[in-house]
Protein backbone atom coordinates (compact mmCIF):
# COMPACT_ATOMS: atom_id res chain seq x y z
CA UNK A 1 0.09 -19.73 -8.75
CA UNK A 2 1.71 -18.84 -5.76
CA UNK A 3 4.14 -16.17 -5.79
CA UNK A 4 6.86 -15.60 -3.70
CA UNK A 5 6.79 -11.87 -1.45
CA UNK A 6 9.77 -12.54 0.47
CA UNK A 7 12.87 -13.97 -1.75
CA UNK A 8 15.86 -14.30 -0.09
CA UNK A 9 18.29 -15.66 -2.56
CA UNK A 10 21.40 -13.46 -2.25
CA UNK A 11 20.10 -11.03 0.56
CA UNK A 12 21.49 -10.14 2.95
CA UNK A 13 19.50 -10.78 6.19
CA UNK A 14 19.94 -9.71 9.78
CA UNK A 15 18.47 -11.75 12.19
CA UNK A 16 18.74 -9.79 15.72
CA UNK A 17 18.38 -12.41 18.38
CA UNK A 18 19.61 -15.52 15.99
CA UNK A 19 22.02 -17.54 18.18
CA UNK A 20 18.92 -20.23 19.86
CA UNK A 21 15.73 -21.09 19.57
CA UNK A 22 13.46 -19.49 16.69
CA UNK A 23 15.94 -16.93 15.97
CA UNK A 24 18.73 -19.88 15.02
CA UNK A 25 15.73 -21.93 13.44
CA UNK A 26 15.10 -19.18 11.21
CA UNK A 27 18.10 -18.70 10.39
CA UNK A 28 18.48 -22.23 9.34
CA UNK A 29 15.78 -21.83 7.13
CA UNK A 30 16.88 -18.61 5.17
CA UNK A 31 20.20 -20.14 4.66
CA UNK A 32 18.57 -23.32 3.38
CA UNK A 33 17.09 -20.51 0.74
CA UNK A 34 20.29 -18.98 -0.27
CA UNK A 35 20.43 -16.11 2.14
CA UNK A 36 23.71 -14.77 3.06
CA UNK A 37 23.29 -13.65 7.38
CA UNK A 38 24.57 -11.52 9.66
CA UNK A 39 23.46 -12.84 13.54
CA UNK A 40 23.41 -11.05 16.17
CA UNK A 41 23.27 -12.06 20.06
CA UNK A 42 24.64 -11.55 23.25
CA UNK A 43 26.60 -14.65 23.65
CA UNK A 44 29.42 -15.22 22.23
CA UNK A 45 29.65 -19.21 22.71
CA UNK A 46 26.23 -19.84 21.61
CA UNK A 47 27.24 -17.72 18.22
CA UNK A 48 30.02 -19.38 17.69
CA UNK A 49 27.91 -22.84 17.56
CA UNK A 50 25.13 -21.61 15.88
CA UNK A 51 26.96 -19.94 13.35
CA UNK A 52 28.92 -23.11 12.12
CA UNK A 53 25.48 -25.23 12.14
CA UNK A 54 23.71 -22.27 9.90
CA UNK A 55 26.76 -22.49 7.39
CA UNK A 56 26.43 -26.31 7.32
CA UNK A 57 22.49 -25.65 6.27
CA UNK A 58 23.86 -23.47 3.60
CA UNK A 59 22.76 -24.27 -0.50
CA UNK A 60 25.94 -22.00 -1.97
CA UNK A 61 29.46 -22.25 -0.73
CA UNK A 62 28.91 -18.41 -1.74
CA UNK A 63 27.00 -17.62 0.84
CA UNK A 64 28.10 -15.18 3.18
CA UNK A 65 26.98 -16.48 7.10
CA UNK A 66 28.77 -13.93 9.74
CA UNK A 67 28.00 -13.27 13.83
CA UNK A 68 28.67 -10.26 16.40
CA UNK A 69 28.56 -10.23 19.78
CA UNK A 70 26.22 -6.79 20.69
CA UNK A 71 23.78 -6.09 24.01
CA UNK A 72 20.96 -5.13 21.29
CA UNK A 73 19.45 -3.30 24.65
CA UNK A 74 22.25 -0.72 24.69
CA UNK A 75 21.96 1.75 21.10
CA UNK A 76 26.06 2.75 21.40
CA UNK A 77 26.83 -1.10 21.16
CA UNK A 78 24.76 -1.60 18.54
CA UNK A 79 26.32 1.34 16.21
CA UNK A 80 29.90 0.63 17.34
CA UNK A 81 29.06 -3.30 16.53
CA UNK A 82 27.32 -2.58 13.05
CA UNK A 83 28.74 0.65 11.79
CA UNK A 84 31.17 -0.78 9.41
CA UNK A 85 28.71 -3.68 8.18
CA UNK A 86 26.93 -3.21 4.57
CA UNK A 87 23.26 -2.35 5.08
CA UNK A 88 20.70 -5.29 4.98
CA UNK A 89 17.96 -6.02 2.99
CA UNK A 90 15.89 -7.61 5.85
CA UNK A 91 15.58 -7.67 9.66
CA UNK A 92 14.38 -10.20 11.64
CA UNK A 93 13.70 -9.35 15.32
CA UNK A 94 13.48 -12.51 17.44
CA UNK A 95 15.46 -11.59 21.02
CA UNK A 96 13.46 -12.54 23.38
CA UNK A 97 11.65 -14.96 26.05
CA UNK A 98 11.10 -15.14 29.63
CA UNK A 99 13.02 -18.03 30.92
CA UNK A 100 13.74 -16.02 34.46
CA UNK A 101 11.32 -13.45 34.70
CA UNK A 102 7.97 -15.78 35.31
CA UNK A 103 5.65 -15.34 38.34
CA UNK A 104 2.96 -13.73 39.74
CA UNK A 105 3.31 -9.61 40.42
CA UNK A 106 3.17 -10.30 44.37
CA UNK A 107 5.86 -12.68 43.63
CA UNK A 108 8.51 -11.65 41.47
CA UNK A 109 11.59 -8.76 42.01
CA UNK A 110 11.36 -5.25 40.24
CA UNK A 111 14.60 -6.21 38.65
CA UNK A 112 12.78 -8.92 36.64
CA UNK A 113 9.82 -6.52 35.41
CA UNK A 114 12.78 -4.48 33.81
CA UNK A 115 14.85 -7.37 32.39
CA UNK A 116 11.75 -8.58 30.30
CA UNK A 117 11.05 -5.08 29.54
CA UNK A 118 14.65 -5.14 28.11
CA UNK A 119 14.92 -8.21 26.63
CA UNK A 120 11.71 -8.38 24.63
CA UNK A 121 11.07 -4.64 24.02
CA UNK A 122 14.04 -2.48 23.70
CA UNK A 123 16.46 -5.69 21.62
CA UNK A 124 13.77 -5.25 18.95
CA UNK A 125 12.93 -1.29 18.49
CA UNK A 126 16.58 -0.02 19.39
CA UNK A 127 18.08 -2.79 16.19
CA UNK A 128 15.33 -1.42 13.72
CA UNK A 129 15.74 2.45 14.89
CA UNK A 130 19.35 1.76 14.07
CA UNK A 131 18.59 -0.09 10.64
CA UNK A 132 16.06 2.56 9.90
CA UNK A 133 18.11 5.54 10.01
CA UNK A 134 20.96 3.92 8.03
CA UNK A 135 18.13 2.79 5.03
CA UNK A 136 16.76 6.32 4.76
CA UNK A 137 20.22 7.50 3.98
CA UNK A 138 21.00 4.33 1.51
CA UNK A 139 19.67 3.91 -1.88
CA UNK A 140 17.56 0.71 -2.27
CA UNK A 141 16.81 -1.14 -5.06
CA UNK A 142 13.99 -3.57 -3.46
CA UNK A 143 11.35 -3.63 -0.83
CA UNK A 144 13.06 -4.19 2.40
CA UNK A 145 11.43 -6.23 5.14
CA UNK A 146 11.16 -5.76 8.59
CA UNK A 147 9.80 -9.11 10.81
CA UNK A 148 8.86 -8.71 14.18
CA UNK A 149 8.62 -11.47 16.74
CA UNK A 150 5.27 -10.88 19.37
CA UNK A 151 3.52 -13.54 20.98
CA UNK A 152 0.08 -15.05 21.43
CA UNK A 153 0.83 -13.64 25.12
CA UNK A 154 -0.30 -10.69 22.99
CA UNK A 155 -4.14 -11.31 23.23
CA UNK A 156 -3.79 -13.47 26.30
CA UNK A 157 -2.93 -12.85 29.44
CA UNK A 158 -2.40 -15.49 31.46
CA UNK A 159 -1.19 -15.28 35.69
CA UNK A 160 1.89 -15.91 35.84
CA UNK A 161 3.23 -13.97 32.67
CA UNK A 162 2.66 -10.42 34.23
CA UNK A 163 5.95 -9.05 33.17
CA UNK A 164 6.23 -10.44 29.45
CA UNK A 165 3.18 -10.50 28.13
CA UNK A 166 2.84 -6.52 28.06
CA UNK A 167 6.17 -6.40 26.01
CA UNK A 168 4.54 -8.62 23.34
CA UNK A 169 1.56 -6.08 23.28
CA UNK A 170 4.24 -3.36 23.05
CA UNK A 171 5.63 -5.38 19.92
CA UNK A 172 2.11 -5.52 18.55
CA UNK A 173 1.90 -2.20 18.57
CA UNK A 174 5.25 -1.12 17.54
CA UNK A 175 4.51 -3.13 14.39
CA UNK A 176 0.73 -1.61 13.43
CA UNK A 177 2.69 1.82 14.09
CA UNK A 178 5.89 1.22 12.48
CA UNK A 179 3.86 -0.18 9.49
CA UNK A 180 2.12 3.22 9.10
CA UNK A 181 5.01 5.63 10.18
CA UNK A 182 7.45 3.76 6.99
CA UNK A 183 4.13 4.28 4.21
CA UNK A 184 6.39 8.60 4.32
CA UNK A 185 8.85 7.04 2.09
CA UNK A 186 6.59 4.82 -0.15
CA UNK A 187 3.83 2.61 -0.04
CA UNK A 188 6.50 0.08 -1.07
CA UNK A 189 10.01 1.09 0.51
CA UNK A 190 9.51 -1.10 3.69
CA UNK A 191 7.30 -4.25 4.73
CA UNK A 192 6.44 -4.75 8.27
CA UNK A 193 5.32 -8.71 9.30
CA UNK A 194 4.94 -9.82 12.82
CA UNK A 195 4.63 -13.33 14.10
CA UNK A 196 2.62 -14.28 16.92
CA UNK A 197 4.34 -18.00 18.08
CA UNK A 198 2.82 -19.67 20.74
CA UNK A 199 4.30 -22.19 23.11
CA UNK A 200 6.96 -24.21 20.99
CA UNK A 201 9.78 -26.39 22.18
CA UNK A 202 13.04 -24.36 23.11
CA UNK A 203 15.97 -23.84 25.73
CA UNK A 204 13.99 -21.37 27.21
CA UNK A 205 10.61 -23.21 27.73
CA UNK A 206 12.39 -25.83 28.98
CA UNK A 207 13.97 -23.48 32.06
CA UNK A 208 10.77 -21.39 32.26
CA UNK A 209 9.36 -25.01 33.41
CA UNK A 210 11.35 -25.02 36.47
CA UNK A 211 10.06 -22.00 37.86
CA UNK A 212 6.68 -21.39 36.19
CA UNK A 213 4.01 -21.83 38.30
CA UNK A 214 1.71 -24.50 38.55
CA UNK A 215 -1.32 -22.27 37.42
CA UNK A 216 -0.27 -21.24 34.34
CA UNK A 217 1.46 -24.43 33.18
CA UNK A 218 -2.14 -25.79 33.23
CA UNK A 219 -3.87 -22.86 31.50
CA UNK A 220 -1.45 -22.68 28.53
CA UNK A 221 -1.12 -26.77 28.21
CA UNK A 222 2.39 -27.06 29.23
CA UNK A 223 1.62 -29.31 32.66
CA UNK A 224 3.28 -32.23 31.96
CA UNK A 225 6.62 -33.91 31.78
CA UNK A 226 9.40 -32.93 29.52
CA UNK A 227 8.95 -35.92 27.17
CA UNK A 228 5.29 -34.98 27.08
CA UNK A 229 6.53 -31.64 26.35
CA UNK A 230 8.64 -32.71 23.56
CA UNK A 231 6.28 -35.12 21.89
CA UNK A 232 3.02 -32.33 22.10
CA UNK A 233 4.88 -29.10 21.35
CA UNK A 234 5.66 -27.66 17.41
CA UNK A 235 9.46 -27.72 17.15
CA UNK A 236 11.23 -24.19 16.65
CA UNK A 237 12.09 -25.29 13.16
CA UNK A 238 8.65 -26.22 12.74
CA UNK A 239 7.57 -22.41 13.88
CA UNK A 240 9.76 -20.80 11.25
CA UNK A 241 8.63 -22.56 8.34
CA UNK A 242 5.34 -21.33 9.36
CA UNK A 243 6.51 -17.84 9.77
CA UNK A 244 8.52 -17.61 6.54
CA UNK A 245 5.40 -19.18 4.74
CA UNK A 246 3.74 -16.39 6.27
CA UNK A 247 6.16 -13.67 5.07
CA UNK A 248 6.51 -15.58 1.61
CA UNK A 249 3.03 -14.97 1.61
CA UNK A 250 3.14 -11.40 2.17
CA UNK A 251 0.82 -11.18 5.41
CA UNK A 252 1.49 -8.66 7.64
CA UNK A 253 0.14 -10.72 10.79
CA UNK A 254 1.51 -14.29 11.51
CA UNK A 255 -0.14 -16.29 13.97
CA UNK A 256 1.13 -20.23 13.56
CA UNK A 257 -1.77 -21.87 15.26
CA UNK A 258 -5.34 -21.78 15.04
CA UNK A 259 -5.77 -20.56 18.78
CA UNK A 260 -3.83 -17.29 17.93
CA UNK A 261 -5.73 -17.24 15.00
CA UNK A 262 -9.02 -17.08 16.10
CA UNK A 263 -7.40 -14.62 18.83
CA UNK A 264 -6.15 -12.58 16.27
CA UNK A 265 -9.07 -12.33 14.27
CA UNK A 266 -10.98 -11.36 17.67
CA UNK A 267 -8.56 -8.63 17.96
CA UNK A 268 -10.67 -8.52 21.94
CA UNK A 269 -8.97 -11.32 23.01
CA UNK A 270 -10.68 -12.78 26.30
CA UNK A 271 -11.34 -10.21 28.05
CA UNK A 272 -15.03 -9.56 29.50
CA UNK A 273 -17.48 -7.80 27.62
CA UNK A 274 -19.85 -5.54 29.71
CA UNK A 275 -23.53 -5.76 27.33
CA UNK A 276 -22.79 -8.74 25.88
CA UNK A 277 -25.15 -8.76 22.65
CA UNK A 278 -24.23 -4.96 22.42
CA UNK A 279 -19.90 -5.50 22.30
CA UNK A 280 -20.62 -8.32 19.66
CA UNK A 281 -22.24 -6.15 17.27
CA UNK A 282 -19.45 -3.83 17.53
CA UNK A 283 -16.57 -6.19 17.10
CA UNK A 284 -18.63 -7.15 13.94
CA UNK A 285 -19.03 -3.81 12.79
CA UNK A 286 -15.75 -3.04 13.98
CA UNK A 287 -14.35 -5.78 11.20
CA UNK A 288 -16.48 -4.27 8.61
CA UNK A 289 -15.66 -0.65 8.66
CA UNK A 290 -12.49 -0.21 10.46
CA UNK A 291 -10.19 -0.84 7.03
CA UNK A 292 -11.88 2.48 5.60
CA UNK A 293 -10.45 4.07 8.34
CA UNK A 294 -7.11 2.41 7.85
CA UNK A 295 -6.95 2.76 4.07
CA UNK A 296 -7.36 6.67 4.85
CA UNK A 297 -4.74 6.75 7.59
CA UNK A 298 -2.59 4.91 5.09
CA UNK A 299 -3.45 7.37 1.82
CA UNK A 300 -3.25 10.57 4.61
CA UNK A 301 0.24 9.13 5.60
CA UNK A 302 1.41 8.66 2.13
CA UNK A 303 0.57 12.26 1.29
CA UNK A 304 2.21 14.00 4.40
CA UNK A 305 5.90 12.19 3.03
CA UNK A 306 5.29 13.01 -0.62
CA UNK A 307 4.47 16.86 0.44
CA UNK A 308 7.72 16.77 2.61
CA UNK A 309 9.63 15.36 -0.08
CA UNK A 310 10.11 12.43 2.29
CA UNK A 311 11.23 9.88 -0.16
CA UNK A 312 13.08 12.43 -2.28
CA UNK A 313 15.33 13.66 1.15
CA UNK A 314 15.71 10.69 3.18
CA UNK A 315 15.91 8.37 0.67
């Protein structure tokens, strides 16, 4: 029987990110589940909407839906924004995209390179360093959950996507470490998930169309007209019922299509292999022996915060 990892009913849920796209479909979806929500984003209008549509997808007249305007790139906004706000139970990092910042590397301005950087990187680890620090001073009663937002841009890089798709690596990576660095203060304290969407229908595909070019709308499927578009590509609501199934689940890794699964699974992703017969067997060995290695990373870790009286101090 299945059993549910990630119940929401009367949590309180952060979703950093939340006013469009999948960061408003999920929160549709958790209030749909009884969730109470706190949503963060950058503009104000679009918060406004979004929060009146999220409290009309509500199940309880109880439930508690609330929005803040913070630049989740700038650390002093985010504490003056949040530092009167109860703690959450769960944070959902979905800022994001790359409506404005597609091209080739010859192509596009320095300026963009850093935007993307900012927009995809630094709105997700700045909101959790800031969530972080305030759990490990707040008793907990419950495993809290941390849910990252990457890409399948993470084990494919296409032309075109030079400036995002190394801040959805970075957001791989920040989840594999942040997964290990929170086993100090329990193997059960914190959660880490990360979803791995690939191309879906949103605001932002829809302007990264009018400037992508025509090379990589062909590679990633998205050469064709917007009705095309709309009839071929998952929905963002679609997307976060996957991801939520996911996290229901309890998987640490979400991918929401086959493609990023078999990518994911891969781990190598397309790029070339140099003795061909010789980098298969070690993927394959790779799969079979690398989880010792993990499992004793994990145990090691686990030791180092019990000796420091991690969970007794910062807990």
């Amino acid at each position: 029987m299945f059993k549910n990892k990630f119940a929401v009913d009367g949590k309180l849920v952060v979703i950093a990110g939340g006013s469009r796209g999948l960061g408003k479909a999920i929160a549709l979806e958790l209030a749909s589940k009884g969730a109470n929500l706190l949503i963060l984003a950058r503009n104000e209008a679009s918060l406004q909407t979004t929060q009146r549509d999220v409290e009309a997808a509500c199940r309880s007249s109880k439930q508690i839906i609330d929005a803040r305007v913070v630049d989740l790139t700038k650390p002093c906004q985010i504490n003056r924004a949040l530092s009167n706000y109860h703690p959450p139970d769960i944070l959902i990092c979905t800022a994001g995209g790359t409506p404005n910042q597609v091209g080739f590397l010859a192509d596009i301005s320095p300026e963009a390179i850093t935007s993307c950087l900012e927009s995809n990187y630094y709105t997700t680890i700045f909101i959790v360093q800031y969530y972080l620090k305030v759990w490990l001073v707040t008793p907990q009663s419950s495993t809290r959950h941390i849910l990252l937002t990457s890409s399948t841009a993470a084990f494919l890089g296409l032309p075109g996507y030079v400036a995002y798709t190394p801040t959805k690596v970075a957001i791989r990576s920040l989840a594999d470490t942040l997964r290990s660095e929170l086993l100090l203060y329990g193997a059960d304290a914190y959660k880490v998930h990360c979803s791995f969407p690939g191309t879906f229908l949103s605001e932002s595909l829809l302007q990264e169309q009018e400037v992508k070019p025509g090379l990589l709308k062909e590679l990633e499927g998205t050469d064709m007209p917007v009705d095309e578009l709309k009839k071929n590509k998952p929905s963002a609501r679609a997307v976060a019922k996957k991801i939520i199934r996911g996290v229901e689940l309890g998987k640490t890794y979400i991918p929401v299509d086959f493609q990023t699964e078999l990518l994911l699974n891969n781990m190598r992703g397309p790029s070339p292999r140099f003795w061909i017969l010789w980098d298969f067997f070690l993927g394959i060995m790779a799969s079979l022996v690398w989880w010792v290695f993990r499992v004793d990373f994990d145990r090691k870790t686990r030791r180092f915060g019990e000796v420091r009286g991690a969970r007794d101090n910062r807990v």
